[in-house]
C-alpha atoms as a PDB file:
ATOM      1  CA  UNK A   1     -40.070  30.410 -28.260  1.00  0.00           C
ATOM      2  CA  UNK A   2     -41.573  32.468 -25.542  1.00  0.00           C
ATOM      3  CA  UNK A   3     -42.156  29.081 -23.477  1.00  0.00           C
ATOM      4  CA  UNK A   4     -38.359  29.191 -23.564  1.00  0.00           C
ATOM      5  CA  UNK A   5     -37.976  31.996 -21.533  1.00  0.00           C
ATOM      6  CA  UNK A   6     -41.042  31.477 -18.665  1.00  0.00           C
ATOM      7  CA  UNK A   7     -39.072  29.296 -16.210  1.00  0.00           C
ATOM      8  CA  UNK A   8     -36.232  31.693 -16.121  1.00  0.00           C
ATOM      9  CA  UNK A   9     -38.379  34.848 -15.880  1.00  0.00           C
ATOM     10  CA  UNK A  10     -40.365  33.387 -12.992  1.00  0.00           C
ATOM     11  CA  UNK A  11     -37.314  32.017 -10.970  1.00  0.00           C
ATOM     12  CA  UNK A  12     -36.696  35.944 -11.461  1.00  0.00           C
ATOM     13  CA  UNK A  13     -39.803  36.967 -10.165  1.00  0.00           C
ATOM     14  CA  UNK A  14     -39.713  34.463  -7.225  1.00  0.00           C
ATOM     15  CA  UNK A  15     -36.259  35.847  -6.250  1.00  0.00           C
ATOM     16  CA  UNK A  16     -37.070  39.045  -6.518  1.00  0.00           C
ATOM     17  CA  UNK A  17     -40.706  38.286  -3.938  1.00  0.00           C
ATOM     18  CA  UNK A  18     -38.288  36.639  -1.620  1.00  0.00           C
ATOM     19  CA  UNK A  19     -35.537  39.644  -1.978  1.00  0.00           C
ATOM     20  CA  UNK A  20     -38.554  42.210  -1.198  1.00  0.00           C
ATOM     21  CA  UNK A  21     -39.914  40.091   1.456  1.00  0.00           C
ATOM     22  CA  UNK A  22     -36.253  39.946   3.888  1.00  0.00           C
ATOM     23  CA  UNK A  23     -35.809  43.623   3.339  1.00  0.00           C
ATOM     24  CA  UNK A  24     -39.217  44.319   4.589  1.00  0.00           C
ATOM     25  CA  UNK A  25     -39.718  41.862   7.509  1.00  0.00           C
ATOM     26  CA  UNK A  26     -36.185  40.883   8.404  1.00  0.00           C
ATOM     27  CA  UNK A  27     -36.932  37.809  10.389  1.00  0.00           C
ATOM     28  CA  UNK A  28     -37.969  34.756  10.316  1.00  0.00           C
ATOM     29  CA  UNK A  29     -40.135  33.411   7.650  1.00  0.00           C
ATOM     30  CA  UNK A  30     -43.641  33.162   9.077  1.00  0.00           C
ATOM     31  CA  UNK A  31     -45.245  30.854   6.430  1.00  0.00           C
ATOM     32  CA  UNK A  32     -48.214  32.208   6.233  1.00  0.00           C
ATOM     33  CA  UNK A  33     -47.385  35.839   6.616  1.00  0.00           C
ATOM     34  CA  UNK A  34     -44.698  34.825   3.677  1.00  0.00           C
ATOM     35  CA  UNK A  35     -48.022  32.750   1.466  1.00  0.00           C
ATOM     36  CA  UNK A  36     -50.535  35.908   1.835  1.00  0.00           C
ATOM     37  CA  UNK A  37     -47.699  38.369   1.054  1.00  0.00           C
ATOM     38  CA  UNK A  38     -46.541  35.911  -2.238  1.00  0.00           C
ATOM     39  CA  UNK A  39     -50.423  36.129  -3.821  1.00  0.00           C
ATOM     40  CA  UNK A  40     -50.653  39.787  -3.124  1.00  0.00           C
ATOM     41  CA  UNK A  41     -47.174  39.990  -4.810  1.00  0.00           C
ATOM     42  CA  UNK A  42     -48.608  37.170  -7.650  1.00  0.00           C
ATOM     43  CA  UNK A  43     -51.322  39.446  -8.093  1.00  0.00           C
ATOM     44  CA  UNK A  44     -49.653  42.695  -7.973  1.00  0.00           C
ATOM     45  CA  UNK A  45     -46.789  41.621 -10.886  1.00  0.00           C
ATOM     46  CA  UNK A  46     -50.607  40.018 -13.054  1.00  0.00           C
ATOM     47  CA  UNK A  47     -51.637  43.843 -12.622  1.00  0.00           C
ATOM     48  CA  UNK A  48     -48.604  45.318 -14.090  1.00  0.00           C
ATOM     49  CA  UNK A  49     -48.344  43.366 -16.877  1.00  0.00           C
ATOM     50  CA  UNK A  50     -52.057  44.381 -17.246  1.00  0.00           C
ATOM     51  CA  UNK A  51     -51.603  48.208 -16.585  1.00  0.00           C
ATOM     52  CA  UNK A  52     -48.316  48.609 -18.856  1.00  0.00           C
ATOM     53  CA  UNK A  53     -50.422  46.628 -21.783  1.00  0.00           C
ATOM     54  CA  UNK A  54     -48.210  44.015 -22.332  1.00  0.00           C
ATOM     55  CA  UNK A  55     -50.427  40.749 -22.399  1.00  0.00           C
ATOM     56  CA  UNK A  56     -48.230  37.805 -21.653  1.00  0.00           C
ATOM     57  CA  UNK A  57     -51.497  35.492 -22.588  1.00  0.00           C
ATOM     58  CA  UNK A  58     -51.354  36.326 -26.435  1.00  0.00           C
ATOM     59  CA  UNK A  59     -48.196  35.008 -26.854  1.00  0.00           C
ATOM     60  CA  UNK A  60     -48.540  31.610 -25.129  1.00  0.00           C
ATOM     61  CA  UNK A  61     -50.297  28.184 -26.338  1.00  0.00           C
ATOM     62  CA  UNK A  62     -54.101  28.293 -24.000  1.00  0.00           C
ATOM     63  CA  UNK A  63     -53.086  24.530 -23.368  1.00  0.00           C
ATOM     64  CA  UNK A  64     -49.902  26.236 -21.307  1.00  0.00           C
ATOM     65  CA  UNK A  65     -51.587  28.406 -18.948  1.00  0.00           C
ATOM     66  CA  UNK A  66     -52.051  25.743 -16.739  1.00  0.00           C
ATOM     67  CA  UNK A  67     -48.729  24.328 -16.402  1.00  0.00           C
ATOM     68  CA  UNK A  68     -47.436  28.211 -16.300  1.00  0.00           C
ATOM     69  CA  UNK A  69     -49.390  28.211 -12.811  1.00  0.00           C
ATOM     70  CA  UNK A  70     -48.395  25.299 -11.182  1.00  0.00           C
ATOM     71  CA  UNK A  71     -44.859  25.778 -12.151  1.00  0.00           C
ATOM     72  CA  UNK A  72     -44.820  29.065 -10.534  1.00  0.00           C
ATOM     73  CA  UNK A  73     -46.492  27.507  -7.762  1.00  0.00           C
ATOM     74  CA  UNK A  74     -44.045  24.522  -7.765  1.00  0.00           C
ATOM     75  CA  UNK A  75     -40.991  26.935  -7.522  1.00  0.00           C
ATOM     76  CA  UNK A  76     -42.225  29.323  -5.319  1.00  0.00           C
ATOM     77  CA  UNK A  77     -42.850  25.802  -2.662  1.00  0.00           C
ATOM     78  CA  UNK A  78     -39.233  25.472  -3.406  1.00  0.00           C
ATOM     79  CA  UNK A  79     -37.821  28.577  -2.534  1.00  0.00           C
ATOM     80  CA  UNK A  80     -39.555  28.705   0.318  1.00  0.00           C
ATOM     81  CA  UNK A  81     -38.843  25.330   1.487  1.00  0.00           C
ATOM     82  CA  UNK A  82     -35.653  26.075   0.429  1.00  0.00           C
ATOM     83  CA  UNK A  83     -34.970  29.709   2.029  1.00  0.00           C
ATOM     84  CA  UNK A  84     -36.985  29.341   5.351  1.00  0.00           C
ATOM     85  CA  UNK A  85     -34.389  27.032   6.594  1.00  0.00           C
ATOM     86  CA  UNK A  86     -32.261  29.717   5.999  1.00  0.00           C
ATOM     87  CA  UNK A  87     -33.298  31.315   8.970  1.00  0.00           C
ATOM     88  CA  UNK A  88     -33.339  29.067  11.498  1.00  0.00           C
ATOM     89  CA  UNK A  89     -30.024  27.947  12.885  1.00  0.00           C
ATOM     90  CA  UNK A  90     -30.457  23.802  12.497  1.00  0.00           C
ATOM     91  CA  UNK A  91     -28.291  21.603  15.291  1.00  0.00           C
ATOM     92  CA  UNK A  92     -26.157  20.549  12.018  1.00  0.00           C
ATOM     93  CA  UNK A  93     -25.313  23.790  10.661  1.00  0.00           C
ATOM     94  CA  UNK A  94     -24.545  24.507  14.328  1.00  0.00           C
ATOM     95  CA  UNK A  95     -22.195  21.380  14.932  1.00  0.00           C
ATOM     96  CA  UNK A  96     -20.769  21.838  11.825  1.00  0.00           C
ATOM     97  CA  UNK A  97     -19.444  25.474  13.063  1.00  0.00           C
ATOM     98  CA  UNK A  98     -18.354  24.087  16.078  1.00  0.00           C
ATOM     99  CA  UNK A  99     -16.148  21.129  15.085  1.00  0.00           C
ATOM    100  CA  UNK A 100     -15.120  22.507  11.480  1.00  0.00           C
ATOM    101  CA  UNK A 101     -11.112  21.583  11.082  1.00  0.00           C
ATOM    102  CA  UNK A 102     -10.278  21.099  15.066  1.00  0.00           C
ATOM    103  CA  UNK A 103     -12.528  18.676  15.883  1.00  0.00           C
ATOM    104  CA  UNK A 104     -14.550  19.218  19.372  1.00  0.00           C
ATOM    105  CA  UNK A 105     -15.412  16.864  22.108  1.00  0.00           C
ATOM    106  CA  UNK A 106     -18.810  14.579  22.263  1.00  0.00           C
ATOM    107  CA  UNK A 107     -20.106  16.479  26.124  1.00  0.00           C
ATOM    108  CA  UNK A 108     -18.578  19.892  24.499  1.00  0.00           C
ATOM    109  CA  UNK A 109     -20.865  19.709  21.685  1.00  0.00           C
ATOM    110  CA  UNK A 110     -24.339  18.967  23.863  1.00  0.00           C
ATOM    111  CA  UNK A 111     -23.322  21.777  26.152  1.00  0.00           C
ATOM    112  CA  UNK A 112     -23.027  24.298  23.524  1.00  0.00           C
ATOM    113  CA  UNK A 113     -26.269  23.098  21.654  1.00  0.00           C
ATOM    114  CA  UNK A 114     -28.214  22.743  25.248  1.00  0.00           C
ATOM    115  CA  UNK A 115     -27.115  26.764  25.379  1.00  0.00           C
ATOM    116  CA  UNK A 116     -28.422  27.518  22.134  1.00  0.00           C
ATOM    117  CA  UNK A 117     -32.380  26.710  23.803  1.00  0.00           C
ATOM    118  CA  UNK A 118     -33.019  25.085  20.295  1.00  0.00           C
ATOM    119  CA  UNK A 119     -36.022  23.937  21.027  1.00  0.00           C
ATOM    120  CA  UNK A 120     -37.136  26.578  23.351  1.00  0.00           C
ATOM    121  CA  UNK A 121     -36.892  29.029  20.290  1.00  0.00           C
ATOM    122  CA  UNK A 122     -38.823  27.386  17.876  1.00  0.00           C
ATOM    123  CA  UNK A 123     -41.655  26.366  20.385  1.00  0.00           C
ATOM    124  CA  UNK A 124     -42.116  30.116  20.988  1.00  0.00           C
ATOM    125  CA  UNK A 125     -41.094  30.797  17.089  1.00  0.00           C
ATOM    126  CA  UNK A 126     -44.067  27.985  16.628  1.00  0.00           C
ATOM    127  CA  UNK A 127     -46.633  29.813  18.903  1.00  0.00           C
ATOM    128  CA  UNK A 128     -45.558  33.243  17.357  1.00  0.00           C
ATOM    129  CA  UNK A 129     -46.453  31.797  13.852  1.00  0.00           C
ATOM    130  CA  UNK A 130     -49.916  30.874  15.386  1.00  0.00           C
ATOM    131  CA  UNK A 131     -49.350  27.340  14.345  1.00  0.00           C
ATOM    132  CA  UNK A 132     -49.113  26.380  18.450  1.00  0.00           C
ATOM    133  CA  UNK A 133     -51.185  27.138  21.419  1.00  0.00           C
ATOM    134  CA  UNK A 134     -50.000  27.213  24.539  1.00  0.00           C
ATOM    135  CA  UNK A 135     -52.994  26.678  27.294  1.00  0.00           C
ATOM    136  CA  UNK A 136     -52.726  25.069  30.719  1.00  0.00           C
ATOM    137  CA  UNK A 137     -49.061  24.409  30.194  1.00  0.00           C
ATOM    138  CA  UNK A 138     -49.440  22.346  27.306  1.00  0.00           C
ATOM    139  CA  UNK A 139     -49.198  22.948  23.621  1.00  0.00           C
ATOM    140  CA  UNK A 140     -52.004  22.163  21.082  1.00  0.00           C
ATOM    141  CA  UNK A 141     -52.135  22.613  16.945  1.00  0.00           C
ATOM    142  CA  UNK A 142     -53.772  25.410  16.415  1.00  0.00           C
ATOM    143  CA  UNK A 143     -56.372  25.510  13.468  1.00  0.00           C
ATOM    144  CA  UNK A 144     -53.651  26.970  10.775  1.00  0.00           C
ATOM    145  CA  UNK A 145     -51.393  24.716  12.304  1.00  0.00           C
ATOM    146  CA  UNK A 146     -53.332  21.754  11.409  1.00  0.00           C
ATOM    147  CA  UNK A 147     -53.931  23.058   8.234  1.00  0.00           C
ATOM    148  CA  UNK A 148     -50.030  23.562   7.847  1.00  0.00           C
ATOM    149  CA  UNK A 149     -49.546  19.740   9.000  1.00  0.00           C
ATOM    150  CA  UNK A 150     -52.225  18.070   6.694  1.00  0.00           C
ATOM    151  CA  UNK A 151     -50.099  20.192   4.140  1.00  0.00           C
ATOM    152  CA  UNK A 152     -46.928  19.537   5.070  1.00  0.00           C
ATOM    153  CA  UNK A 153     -47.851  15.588   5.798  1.00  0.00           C
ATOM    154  CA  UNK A 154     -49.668  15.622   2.483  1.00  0.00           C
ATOM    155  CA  UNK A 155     -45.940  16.952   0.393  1.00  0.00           C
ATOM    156  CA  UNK A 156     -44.069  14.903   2.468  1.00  0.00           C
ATOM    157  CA  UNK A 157     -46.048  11.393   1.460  1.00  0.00           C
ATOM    158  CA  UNK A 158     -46.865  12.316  -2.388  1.00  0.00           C
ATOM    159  CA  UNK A 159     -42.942  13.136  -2.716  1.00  0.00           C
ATOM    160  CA  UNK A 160     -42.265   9.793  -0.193  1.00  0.00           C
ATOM    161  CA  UNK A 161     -39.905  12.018   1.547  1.00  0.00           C
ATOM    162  CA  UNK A 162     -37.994  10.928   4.360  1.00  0.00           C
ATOM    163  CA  UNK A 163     -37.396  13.471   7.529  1.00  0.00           C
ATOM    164  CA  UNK A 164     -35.076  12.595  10.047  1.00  0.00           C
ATOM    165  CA  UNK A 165     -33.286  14.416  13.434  1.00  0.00           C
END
């Protein structure tokens, strides 16, 4: 029965990491600054539930431990997925705002997103994140960038998803 009640109470706990980590950094999410701060997090709530003697391990099947982990692992790859986008303004949330019920002109709709600097942004946001490096005028992968790509490639092609625009 208490298998019943582990997906729910770590969607909590994932919410509540993601909750913490906004109020704190207000910005952007910074994958790796948001990865390092989720296992410090991870291993902050493992050493409560160690200091206020309640041993969550007792009451669970050994087989289960493992799936417990990757399942919290799996949802917390999710959420982020999920909530980074959130802070990024995307060219379709953006046209979307702009031709919503009265409808907006083809050129219109370039010139506004051409003002935005889309691109601009998130090649400095990119650089910021230490996942670019900008040297001579021209932009390289950075180590953690590679990392982040092989990783990101590597999701992308077990999943067979499909990114486009």
């Amino acid at each position: 029965m208490t298998e019943f009640f582990l997906i729910p109470t770590i969607i909590i706990i994932l919410l509540i990491y993601n909750q913490i980590y906004f109020l704190i950094y207000k910005e952007k999410v910074v994958f790796f600054k948001y990865f390092q701060n989720f296992i410090i997090y991870s291993l902050l709530i493992v050493f409560i539930f160690f200091l206020s003697g309640i041993n969550i391990f007792e009451y669970l099947v050994k087989d289960f431990y493992q799936s417990i982990a990757l399942t919290y692992f799996i949802m917390f790859m999710v959420l982020f997925f999920n909530i980074s986008t959130r802070s990024y303004e995307s060219p379709t949330v953006l046209i979307y705002n702009i031709i919503k019920g009265k409808g907006e002109y083809y050129k219109n709709i370039l010139n506004k997103l051409n003002k935005k600097k889309l691109v601009e942004i998130r090649i400095r946001d990119l650089i910021n994140q230490k996942l670019l490096i900008k040297k001579d005028n021209k932009l390289y992968l950075s180590e953690l960038g590679k990392k982040f790509s092989k990783f990101y490639l590597f999701l992308k092609n077990f999943y067979k998803i499909k990114s486009q625009g």
